[in-house]
C-alpha atoms as a PDB file:
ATOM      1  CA  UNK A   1       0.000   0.000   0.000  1.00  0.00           C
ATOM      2  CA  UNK A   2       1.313   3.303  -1.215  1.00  0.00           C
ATOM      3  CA  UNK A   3       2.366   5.897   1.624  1.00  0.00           C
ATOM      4  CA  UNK A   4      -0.413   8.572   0.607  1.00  0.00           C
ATOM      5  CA  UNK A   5      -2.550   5.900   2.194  1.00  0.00           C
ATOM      6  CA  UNK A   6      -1.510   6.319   5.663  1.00  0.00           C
ATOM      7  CA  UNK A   7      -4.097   9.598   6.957  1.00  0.00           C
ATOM      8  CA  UNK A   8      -0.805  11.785   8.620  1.00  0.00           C
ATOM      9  CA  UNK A   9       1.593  11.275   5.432  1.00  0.00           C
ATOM     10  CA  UNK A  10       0.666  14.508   4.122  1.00  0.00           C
ATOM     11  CA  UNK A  11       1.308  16.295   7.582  1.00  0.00           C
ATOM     12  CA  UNK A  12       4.476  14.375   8.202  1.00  0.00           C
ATOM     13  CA  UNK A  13       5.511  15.481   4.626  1.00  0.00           C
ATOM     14  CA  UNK A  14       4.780  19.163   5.054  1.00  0.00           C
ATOM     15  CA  UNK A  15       7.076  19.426   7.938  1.00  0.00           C
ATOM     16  CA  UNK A  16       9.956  17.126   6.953  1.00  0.00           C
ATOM     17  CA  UNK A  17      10.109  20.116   4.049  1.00  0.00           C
ATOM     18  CA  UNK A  18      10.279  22.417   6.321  1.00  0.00           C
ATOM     19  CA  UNK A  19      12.614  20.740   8.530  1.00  0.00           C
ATOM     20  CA  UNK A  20      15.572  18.939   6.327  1.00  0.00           C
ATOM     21  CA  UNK A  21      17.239  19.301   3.007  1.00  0.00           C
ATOM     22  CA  UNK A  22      15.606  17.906  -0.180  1.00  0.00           C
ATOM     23  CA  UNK A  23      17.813  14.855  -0.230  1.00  0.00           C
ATOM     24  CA  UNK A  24      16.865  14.006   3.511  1.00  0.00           C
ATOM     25  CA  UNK A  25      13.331  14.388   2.451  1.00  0.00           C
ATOM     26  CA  UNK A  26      14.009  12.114  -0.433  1.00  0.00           C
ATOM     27  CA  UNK A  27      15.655   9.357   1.919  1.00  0.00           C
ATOM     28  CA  UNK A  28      12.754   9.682   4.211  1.00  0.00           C
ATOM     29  CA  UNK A  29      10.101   8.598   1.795  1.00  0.00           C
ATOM     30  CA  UNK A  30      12.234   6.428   0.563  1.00  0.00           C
ATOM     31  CA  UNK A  31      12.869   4.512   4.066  1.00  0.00           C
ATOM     32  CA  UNK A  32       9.282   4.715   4.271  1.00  0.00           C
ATOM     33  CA  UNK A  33       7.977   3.248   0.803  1.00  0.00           C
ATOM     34  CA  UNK A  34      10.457   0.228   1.655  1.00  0.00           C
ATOM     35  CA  UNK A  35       9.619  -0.162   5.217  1.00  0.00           C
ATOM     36  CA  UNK A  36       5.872  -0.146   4.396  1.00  0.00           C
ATOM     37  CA  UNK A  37       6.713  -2.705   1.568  1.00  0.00           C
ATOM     38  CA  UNK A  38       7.257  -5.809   3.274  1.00  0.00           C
ATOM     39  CA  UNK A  39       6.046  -4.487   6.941  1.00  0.00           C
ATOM     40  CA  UNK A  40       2.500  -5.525   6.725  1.00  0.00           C
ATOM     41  CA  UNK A  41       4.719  -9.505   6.503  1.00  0.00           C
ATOM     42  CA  UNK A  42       5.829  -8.844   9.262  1.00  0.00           C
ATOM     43  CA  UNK A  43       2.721  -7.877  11.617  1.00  0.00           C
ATOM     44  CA  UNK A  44       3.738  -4.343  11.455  1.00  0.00           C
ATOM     45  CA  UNK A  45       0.006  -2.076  11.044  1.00  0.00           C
ATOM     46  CA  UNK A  46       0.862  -0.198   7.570  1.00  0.00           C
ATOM     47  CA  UNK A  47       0.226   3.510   8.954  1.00  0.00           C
ATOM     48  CA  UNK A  48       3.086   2.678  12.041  1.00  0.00           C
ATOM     49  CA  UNK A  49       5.620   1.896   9.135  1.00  0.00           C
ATOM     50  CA  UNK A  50       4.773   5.082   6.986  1.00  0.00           C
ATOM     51  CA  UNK A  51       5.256   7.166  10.201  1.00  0.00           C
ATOM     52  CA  UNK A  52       8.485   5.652  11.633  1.00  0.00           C
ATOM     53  CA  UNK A  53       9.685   5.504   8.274  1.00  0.00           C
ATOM     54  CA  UNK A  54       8.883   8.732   7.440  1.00  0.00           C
ATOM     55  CA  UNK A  55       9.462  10.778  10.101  1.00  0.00           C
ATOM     56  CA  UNK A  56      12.817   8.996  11.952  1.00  0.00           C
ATOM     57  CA  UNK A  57      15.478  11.308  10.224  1.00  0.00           C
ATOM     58  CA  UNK A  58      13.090  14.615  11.518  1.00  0.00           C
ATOM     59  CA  UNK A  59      15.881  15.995  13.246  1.00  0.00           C
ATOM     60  CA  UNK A  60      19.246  14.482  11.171  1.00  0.00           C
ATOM     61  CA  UNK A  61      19.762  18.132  10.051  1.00  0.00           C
ATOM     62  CA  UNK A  62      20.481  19.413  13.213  1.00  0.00           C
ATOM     63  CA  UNK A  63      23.796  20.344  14.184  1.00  0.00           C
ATOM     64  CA  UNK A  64      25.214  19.228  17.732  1.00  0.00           C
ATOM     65  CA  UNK A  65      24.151  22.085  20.056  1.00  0.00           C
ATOM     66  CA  UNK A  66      20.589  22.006  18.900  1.00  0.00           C
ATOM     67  CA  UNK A  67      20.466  18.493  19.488  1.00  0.00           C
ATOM     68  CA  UNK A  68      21.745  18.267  23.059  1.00  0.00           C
ATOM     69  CA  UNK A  69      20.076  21.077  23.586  1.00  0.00           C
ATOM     70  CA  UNK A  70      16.818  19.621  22.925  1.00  0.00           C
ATOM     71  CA  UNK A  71      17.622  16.427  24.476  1.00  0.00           C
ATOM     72  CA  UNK A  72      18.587  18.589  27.590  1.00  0.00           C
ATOM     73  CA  UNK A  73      15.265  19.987  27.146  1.00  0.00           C
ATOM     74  CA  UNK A  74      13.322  16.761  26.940  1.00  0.00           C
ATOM     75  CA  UNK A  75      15.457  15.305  29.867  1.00  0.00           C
ATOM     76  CA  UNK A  76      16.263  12.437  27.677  1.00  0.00           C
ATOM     77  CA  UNK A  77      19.069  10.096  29.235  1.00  0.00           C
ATOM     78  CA  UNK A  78      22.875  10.957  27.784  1.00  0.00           C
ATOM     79  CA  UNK A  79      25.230   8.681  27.308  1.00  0.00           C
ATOM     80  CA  UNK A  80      28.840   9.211  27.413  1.00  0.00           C
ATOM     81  CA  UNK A  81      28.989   8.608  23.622  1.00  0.00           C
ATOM     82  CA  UNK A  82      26.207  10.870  22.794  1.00  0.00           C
ATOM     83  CA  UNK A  83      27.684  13.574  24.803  1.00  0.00           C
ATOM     84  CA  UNK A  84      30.982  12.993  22.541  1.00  0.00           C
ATOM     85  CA  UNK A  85      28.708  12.201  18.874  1.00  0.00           C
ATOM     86  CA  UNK A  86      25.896  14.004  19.403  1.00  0.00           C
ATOM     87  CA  UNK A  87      24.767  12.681  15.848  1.00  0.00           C
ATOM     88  CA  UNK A  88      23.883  10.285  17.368  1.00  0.00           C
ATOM     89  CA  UNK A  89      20.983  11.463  19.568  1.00  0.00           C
ATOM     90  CA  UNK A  90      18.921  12.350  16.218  1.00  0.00           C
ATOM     91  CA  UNK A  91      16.911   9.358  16.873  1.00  0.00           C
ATOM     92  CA  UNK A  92      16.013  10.447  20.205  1.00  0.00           C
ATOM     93  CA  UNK A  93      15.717  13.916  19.971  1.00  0.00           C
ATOM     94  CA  UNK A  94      13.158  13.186  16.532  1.00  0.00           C
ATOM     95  CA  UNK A  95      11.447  10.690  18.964  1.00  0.00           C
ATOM     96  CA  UNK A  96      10.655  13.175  21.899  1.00  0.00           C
ATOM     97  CA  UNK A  97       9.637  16.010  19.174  1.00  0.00           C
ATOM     98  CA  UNK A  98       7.481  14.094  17.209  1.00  0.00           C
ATOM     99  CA  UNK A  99       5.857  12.345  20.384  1.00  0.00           C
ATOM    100  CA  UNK A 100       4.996  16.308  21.386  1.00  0.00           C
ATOM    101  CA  UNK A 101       4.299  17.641  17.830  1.00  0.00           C
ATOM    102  CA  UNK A 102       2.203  14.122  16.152  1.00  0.00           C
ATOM    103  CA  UNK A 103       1.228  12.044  19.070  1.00  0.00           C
ATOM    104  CA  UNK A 104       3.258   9.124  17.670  1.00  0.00           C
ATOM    105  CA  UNK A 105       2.111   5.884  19.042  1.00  0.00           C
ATOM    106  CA  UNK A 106       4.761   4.152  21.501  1.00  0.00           C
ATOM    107  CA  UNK A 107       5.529   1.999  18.596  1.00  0.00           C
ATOM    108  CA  UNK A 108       6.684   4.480  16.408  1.00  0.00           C
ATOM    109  CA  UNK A 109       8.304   6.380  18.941  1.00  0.00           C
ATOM    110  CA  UNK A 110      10.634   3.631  19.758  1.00  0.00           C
ATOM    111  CA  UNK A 111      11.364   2.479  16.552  1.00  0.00           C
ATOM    112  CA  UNK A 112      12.246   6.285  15.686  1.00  0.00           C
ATOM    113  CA  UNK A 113      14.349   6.601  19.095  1.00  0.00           C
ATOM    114  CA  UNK A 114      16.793   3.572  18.290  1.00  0.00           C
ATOM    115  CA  UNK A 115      16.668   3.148  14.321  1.00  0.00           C
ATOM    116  CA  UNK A 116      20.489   4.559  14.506  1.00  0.00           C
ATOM    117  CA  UNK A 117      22.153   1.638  16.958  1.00  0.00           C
ATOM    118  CA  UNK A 118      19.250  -0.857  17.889  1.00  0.00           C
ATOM    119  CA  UNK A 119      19.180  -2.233  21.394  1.00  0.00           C
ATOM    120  CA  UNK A 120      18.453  -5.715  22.701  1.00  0.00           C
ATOM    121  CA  UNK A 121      14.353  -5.915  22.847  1.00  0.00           C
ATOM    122  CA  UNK A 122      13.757  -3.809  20.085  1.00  0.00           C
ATOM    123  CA  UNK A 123      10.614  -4.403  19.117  1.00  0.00           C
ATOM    124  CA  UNK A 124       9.480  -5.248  15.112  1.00  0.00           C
ATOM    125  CA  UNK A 125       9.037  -2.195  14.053  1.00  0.00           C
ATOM    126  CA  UNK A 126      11.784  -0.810  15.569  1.00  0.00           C
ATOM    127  CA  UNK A 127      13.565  -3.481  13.653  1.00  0.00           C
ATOM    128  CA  UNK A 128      12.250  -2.871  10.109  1.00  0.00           C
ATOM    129  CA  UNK A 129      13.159   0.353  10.639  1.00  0.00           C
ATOM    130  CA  UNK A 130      16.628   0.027  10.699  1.00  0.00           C
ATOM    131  CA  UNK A 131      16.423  -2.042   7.826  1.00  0.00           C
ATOM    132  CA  UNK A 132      14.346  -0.278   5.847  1.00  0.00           C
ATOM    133  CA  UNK A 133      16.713   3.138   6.729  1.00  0.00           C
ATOM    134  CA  UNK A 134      20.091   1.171   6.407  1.00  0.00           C
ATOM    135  CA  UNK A 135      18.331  -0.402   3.372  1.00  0.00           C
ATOM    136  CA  UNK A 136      16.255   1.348   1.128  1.00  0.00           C
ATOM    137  CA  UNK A 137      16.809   1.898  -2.691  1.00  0.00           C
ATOM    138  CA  UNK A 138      18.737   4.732  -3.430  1.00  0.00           C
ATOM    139  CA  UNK A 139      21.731   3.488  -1.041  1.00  0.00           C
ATOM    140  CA  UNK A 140      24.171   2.512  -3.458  1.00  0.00           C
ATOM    141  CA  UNK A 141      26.705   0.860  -1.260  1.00  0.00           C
ATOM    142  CA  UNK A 142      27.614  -2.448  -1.782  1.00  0.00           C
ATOM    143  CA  UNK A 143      26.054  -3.630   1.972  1.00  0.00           C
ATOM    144  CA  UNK A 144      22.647  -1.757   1.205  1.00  0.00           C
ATOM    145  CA  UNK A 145      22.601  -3.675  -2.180  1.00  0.00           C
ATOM    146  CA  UNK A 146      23.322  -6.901  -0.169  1.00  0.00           C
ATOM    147  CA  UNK A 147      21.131  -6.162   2.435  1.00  0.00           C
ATOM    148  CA  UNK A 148      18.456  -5.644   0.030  1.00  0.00           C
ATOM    149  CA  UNK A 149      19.645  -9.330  -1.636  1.00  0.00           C
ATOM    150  CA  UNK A 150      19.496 -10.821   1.784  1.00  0.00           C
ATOM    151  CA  UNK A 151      15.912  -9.257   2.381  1.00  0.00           C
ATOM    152  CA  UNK A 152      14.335 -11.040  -1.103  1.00  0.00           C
ATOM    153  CA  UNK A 153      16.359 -14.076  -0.838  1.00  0.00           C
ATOM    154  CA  UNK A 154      16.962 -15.165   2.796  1.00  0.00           C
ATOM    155  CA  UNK A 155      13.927 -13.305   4.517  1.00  0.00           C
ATOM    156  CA  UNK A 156      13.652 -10.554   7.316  1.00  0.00           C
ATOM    157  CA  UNK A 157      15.719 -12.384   9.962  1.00  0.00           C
ATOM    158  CA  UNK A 158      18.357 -12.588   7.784  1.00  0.00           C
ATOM    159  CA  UNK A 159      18.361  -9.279   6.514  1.00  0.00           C
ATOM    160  CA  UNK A 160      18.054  -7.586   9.995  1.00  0.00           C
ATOM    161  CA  UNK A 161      20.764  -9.458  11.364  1.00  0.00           C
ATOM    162  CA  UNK A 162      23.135  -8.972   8.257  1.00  0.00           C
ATOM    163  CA  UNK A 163      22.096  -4.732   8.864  1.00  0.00           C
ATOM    164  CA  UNK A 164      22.852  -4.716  12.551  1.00  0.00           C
ATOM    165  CA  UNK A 165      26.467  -6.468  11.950  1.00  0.00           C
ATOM    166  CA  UNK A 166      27.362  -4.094   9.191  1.00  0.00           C
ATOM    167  CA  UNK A 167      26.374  -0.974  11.405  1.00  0.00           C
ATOM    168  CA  UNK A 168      28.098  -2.220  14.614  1.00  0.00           C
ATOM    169  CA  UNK A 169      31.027  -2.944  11.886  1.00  0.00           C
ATOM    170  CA  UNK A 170      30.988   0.642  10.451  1.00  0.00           C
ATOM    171  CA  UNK A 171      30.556   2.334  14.005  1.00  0.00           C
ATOM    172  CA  UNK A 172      33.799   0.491  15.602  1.00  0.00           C
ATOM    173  CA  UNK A 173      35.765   2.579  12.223  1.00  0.00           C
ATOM    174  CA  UNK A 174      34.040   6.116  14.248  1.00  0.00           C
ATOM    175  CA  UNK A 175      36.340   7.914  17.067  1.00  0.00           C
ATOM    176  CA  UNK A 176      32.755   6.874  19.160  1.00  0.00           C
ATOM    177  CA  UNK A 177      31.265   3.689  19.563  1.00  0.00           C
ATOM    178  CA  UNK A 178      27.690   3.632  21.183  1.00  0.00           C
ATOM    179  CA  UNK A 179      27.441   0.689  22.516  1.00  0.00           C
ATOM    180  CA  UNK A 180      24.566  -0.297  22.039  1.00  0.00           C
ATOM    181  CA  UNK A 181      24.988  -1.516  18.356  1.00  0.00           C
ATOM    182  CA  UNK A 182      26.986  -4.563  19.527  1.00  0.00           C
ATOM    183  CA  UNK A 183      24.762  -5.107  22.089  1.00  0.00           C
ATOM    184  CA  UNK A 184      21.938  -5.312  19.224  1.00  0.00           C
ATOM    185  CA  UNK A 185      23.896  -7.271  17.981  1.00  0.00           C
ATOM    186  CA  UNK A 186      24.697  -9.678  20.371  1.00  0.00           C
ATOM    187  CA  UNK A 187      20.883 -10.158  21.533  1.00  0.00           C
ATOM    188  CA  UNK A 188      19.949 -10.974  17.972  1.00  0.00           C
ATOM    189  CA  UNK A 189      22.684 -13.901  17.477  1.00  0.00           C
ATOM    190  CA  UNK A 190      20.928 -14.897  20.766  1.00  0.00           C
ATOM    191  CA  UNK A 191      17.374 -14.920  19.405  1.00  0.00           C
ATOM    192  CA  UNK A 192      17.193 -16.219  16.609  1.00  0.00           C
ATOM    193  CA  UNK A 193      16.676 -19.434  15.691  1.00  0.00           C
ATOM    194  CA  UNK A 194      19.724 -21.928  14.053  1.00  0.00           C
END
């Protein structure tokens, strides 16, 4: 189902235009066409994908004092790695913001909150996302293309697992590992099934 189905898409769209450069809008529907592609497989309610997919980048073009700033402001927890990478509170920050300005479901608001690094429990659509962001079709690099290959050929578990390796892989290369992304995953080698 196409994501002018979903009731807010409009709204989301209006202010992701307002808030990020064309090509972050661009990535944003683009996370969210794919996500909403092969959510509905998953158990995932179509209208959660379009939002989380849409609407998890909300705050990517905001430089590092606006970001812990407003995570200051939202008394969201700070890790020592945020504090150092504030990039990487984004998620977060676009969680908190979008809770207060869209009433995102808790769903969406913790898939949006931990689409950068995962965590152990993350629930489905939380998963997806990161997929689906990591993923979707205008990524060019050769692990999107393969994740994309692992998605059609191997299946979701596959695919997620394959994503969360490659960004725990790519985030030991940064000055600042969060880490959470090897604890991802870690918990996902745990859970799923040989």
């Amino acid at each position: 189902m196409p994501i002018a189905k979903a009731p807010e898409a409009k709204t989301y769209l209006y202010r992701l235009r307002q808030e990020l450069s064309d090509d972050k809008v661009s990535h944003c529907i683009f996370t969210a066409e794919y996500l909403s592609s092969f959510a509905v497989s998953l158990g995932i309610e179509h209208d959660d994908a379009v939002a989380a997919g849409l609407l998890h980048d909300f705050c990517r073009d905001y430089d590092a004092h606006e970001l812990l700033d407003q995570a200051r402001q939202f008394r969201l927890p700070l890790s020592e790695a945020q504090m150092a990478a504030p990039a990487l509170l984004h998620g977060p920050v676009a969680a908190a913001l979008c809770r207060q300005e869209f009433d995102i479901n808790e769903a969406v608001y913790q898939a949006i909150y931990w689409h950068t690094t995962g965590r152990p429990g993350l629930e489905p659509l939380g998963q997806a996302l990161v997929v689906a962001d990591f993923a979707e079709p205008t990524r060019k690099f050769p692990e999107a293309v393969e994740a994309r290959e692992q998605l059609r050929k191997h299946g979701f578990a596959a695919a997620l697992l394959y994503v969360a390796e490659m960004k725990a892989a790519f985030s030991r290369e940064k000055p600042v590992v969060d880490p959470n992304s090897q604890a991802f995953v870690l918990w996902l080698k745990s859970n799923t099934p040989t």
